[in-house]
Protein backbone atom coordinates (compact mmCIF):
# COMPACT_ATOMS: atom_id res chain seq x y z
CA UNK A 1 -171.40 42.63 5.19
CA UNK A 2 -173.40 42.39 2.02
CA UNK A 3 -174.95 44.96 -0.37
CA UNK A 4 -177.99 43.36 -2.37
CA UNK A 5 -178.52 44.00 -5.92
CA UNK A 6 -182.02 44.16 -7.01
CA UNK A 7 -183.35 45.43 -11.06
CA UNK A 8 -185.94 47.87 -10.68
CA UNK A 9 -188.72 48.44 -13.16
CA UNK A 10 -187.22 44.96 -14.60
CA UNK A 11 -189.43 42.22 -16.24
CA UNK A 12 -186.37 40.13 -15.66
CA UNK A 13 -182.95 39.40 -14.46
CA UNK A 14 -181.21 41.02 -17.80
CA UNK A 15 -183.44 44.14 -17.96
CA UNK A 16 -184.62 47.18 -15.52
CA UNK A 17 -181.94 49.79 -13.72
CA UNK A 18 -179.36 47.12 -11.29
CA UNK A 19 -179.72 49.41 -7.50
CA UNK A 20 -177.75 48.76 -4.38
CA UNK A 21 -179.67 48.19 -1.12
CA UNK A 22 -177.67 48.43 2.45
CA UNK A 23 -179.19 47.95 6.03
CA UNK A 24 -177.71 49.97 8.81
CA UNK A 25 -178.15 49.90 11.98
CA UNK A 26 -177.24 53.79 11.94
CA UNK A 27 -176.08 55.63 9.16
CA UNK A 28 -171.85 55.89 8.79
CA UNK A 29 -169.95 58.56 7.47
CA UNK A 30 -170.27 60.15 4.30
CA UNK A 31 -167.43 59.39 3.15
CA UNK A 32 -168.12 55.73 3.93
CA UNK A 33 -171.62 55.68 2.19
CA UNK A 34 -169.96 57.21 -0.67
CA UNK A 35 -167.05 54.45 -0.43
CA UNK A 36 -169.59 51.77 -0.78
CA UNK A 37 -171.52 53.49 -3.22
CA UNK A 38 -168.42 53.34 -5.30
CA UNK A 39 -167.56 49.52 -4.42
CA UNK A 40 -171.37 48.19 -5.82
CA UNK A 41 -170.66 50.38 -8.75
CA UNK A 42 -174.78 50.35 -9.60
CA UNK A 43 -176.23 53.89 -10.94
CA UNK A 44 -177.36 54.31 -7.34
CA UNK A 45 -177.34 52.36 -3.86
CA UNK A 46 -179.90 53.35 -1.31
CA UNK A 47 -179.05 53.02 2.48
CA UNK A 48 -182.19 51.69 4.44
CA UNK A 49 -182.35 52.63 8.54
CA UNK A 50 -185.79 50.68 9.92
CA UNK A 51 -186.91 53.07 12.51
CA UNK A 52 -189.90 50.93 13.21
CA UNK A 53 -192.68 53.47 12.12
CA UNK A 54 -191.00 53.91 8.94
CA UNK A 55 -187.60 53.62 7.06
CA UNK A 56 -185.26 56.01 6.62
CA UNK A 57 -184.03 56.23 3.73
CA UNK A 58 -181.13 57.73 1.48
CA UNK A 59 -179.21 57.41 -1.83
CA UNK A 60 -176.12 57.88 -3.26
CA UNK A 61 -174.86 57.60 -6.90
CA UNK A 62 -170.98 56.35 -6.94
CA UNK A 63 -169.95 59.98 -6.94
CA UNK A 64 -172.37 61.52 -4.63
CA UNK A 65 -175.55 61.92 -2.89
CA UNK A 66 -179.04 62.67 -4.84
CA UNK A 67 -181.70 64.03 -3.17
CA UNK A 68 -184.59 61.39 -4.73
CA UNK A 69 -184.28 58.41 -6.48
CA UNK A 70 -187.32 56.18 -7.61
CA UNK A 71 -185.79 53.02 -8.81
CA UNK A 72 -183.26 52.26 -5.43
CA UNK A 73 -186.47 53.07 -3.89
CA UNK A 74 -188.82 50.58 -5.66
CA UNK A 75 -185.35 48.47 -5.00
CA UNK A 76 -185.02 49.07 -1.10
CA UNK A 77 -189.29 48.38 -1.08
CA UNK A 78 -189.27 44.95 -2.95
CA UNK A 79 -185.87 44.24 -0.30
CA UNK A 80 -188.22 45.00 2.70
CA UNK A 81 -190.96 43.11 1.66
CA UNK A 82 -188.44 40.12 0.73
CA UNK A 83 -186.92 40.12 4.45
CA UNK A 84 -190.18 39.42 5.63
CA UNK A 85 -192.05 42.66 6.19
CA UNK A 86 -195.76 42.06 6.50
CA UNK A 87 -197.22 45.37 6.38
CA UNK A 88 -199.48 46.46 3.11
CA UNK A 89 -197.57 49.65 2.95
CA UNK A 90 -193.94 50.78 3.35
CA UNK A 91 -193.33 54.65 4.45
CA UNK A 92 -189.95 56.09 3.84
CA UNK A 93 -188.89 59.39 5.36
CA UNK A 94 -186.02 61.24 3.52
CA UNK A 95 -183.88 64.32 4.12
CA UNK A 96 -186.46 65.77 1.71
CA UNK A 97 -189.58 64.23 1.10
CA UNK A 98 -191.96 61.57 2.57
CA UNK A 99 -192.63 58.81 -0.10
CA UNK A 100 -194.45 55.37 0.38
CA UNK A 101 -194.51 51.92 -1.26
CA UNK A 102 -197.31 49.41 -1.90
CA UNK A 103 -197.94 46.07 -3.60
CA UNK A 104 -200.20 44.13 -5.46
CA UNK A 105 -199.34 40.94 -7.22
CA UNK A 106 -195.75 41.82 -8.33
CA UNK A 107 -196.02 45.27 -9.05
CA UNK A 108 -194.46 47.68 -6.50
CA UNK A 109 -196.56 51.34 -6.59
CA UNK A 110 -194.64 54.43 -4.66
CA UNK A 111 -195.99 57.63 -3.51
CA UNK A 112 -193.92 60.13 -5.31
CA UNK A 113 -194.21 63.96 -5.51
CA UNK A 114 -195.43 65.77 -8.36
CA UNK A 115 -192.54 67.76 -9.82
CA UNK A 116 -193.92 70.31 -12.51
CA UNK A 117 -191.34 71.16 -15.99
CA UNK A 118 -192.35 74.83 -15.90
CA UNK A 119 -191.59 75.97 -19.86
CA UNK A 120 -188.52 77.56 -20.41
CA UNK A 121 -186.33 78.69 -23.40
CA UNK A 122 -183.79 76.59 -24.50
CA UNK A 123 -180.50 76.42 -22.85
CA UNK A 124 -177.28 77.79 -25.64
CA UNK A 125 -176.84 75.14 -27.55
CA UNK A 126 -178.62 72.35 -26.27
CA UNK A 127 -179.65 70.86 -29.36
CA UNK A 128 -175.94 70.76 -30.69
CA UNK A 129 -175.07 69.02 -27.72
CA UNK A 130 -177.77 66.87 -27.87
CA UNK A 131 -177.52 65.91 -31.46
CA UNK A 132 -181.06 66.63 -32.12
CA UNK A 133 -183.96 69.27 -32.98
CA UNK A 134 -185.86 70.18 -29.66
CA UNK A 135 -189.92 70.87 -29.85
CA UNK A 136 -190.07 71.40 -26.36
CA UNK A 137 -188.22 72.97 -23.17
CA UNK A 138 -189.34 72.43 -19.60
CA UNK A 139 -187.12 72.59 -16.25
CA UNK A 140 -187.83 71.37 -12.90
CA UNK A 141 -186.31 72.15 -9.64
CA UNK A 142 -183.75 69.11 -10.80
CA UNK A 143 -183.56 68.95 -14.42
CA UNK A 144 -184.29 69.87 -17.99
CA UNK A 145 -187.48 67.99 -19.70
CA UNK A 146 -187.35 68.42 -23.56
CA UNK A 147 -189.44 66.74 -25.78
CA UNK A 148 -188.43 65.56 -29.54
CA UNK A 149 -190.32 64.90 -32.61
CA UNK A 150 -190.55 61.16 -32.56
CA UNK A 151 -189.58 57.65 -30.59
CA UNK A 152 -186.75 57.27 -33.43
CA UNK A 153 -185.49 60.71 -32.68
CA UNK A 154 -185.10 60.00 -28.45
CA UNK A 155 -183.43 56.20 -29.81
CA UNK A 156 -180.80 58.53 -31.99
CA UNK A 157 -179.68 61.10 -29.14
CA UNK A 158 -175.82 60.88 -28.72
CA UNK A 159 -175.17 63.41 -26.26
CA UNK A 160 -172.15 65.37 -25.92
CA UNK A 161 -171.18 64.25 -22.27
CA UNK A 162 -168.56 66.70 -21.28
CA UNK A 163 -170.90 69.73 -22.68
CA UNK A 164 -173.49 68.20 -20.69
CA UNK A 165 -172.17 68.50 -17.33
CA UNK A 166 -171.99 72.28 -17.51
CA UNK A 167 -175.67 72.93 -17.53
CA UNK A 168 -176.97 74.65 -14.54
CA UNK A 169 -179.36 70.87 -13.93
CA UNK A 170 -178.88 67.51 -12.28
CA UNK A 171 -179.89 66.40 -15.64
CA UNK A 172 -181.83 66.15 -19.31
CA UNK A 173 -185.44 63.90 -19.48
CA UNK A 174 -185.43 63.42 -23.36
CA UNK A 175 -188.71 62.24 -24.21
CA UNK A 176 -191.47 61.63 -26.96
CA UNK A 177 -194.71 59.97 -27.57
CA UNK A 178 -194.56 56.65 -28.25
CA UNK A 179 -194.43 54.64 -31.19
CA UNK A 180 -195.67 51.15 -30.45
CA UNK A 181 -198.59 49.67 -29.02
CA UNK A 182 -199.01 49.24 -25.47
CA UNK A 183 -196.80 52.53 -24.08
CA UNK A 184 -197.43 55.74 -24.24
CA UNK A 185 -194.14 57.88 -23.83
CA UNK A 186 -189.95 56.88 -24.09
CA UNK A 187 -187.97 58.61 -22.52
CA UNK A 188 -183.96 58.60 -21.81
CA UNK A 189 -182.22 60.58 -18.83
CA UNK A 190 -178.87 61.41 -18.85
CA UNK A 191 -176.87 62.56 -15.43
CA UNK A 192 -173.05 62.86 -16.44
CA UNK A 193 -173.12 65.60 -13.58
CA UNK A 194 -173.97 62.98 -11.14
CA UNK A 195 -171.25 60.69 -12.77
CA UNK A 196 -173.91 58.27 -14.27
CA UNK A 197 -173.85 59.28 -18.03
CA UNK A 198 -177.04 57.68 -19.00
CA UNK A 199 -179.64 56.44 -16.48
CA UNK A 200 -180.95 52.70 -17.53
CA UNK A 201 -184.20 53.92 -15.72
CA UNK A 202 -185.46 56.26 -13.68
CA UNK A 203 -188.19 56.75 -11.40
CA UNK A 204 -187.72 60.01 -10.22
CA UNK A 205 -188.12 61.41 -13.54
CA UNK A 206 -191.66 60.12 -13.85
CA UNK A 207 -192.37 62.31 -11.50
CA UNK A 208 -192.06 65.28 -14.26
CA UNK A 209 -192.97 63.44 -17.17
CA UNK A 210 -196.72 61.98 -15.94
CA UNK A 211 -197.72 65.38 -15.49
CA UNK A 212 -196.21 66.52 -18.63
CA UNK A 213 -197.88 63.77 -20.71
CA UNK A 214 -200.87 63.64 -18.76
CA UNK A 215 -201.86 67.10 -20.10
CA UNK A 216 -200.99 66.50 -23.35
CA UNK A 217 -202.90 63.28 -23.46
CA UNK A 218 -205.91 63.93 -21.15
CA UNK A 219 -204.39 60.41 -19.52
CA UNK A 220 -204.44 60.39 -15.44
CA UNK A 221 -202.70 56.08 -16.29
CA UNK A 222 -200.26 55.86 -18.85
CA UNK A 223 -197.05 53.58 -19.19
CA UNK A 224 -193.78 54.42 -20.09
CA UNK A 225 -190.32 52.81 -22.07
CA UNK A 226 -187.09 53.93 -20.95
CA UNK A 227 -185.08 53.42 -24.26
CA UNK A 228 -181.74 52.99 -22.68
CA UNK A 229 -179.40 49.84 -23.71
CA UNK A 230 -180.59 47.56 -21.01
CA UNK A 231 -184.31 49.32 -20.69
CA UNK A 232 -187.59 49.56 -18.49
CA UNK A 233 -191.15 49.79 -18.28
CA UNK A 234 -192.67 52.23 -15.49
CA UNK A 235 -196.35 52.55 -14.93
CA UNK A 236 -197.53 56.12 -13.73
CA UNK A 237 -200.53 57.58 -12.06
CA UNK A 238 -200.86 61.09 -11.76
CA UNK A 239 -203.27 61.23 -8.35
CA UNK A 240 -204.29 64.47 -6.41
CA UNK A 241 -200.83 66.16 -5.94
CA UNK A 242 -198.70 63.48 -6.52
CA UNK A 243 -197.36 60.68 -8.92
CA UNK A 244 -197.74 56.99 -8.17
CA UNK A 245 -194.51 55.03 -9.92
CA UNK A 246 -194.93 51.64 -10.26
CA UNK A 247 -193.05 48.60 -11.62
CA UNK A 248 -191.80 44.86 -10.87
CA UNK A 249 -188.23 44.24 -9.10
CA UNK A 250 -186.11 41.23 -9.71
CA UNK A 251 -183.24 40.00 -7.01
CA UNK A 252 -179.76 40.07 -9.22
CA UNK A 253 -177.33 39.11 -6.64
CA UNK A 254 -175.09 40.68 -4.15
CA UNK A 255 -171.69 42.70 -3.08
CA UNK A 256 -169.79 41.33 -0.34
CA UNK A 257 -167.81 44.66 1.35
């Protein structure tokens, strides 16, 4: 048996967020999922069941199971298409939402939900922990979305880790405008409570952060840099109710179990 490693939101091989994708037949155990969640060692490794009208599909950090997860789904889409699926569009059912895939050229566009950062007051001492002066507090359903002065300011955050995992979120979207030509937001997400300290890149986020920008901007397209060490480009679309994600995937390699 084989895991395949595929870079999401990558221009290349050395760049993008490294996800695990696994076939199955039917789905094992928990505990197994988590066990070979663990082995591939990748921020997340998504679990793929073809049930002929669609694919089920679900994901699982090495510590435990998140309920939505853009990139191992851009990964598990670009996988499908690779093993010789012909149709234009990929649907994926979840334990909690319905999402889609499509492609044109080498870009890879998803169907995401739109997941609103209602304002909010600042959580005690978030900005210590952070490192940094907040301008902005939003939370979804999943996480915290605060906004800092400047591109230089999201580059400098050095979070306090352990402080971090006590917040009552899955996790903190630090974001800003951007400073160079061509993007129009960074961001950097960090997820110690789901034992990946700082996300390379993340889809699911996007789902926040277009509508966020979109009204500050008056943008509906905009493009974003994930300023993590390896880093990512993600193209967003905020469309009727929802977010279209999209980005290139790159084959890395593989895990033999």
């Amino acid at each position: 048996m084989e895991v395949l490693v595929i870079n999401a939101f990558a221009e290349d091989r050395l760049l993008g967020n490294p996800a695990g994708v696994y076939f199955v037949e039917s789905f094992p155990p928990d505990s197994e999922m988590l066990r070979i969640a663990a082995r591939v060692g990748t921020s997340e490794t998504s679990f793929v069941q073809n049930r002929k009208d669609d694919f089920f599909i679900r994901w699982w950090t090495p510590e435990t199971e998140v309920a939505l997860c853009g990139h191992a789904t851009l990964a598990a889409a670009h996988a499908i298409w690779q093993n010789g699926y012909t149709g234009k569009t990929i649907r994926f059912a979840s334990n909690n939402y319905d999402l889609s895939a499509e492609t044109e050229a080498d870009i890879i566009t998803m169907e995401f939900p739109l997941v609103a950062a209602k304002k909010c007051a600042e959580p005690e001492k978030l900005s210590e922990i952070l490192g940094t002066e907040i301008i902005h507090t939003g939370k979804t359903r999943f996480d915290y979305l605060v906004e800092l002065r400047g591109e230089d300011d999201v580059a400098a955050v050095r979070p306090d880790f352990e402080k971090l995992k006590n917040l009552d979120c899955r996790g903190v979207i630090v974001t800003s405008v951007s400073a160079r030509d061509g993007y129009d937001f960074v961001l950097r997400f960090f997820t110690p409570s789901v034992g990946i300290d700082e996300d390379p890149v993340t889809g699911s986020a996007h789902s926040s952060l277009a509508p966020y920008w979109s009204e500050k901007t008056g943008k509906k397209k905009m493009k974003s840099l994930q300023l993590s060490q390896r880093g990512g480009i993600v193209r967003v679309e905020v469309a009727g109710g929802g977010v279209k994600i999209g980005g290139k995937a790159v084959m890395s390699g593989y895990v033999k179990l």
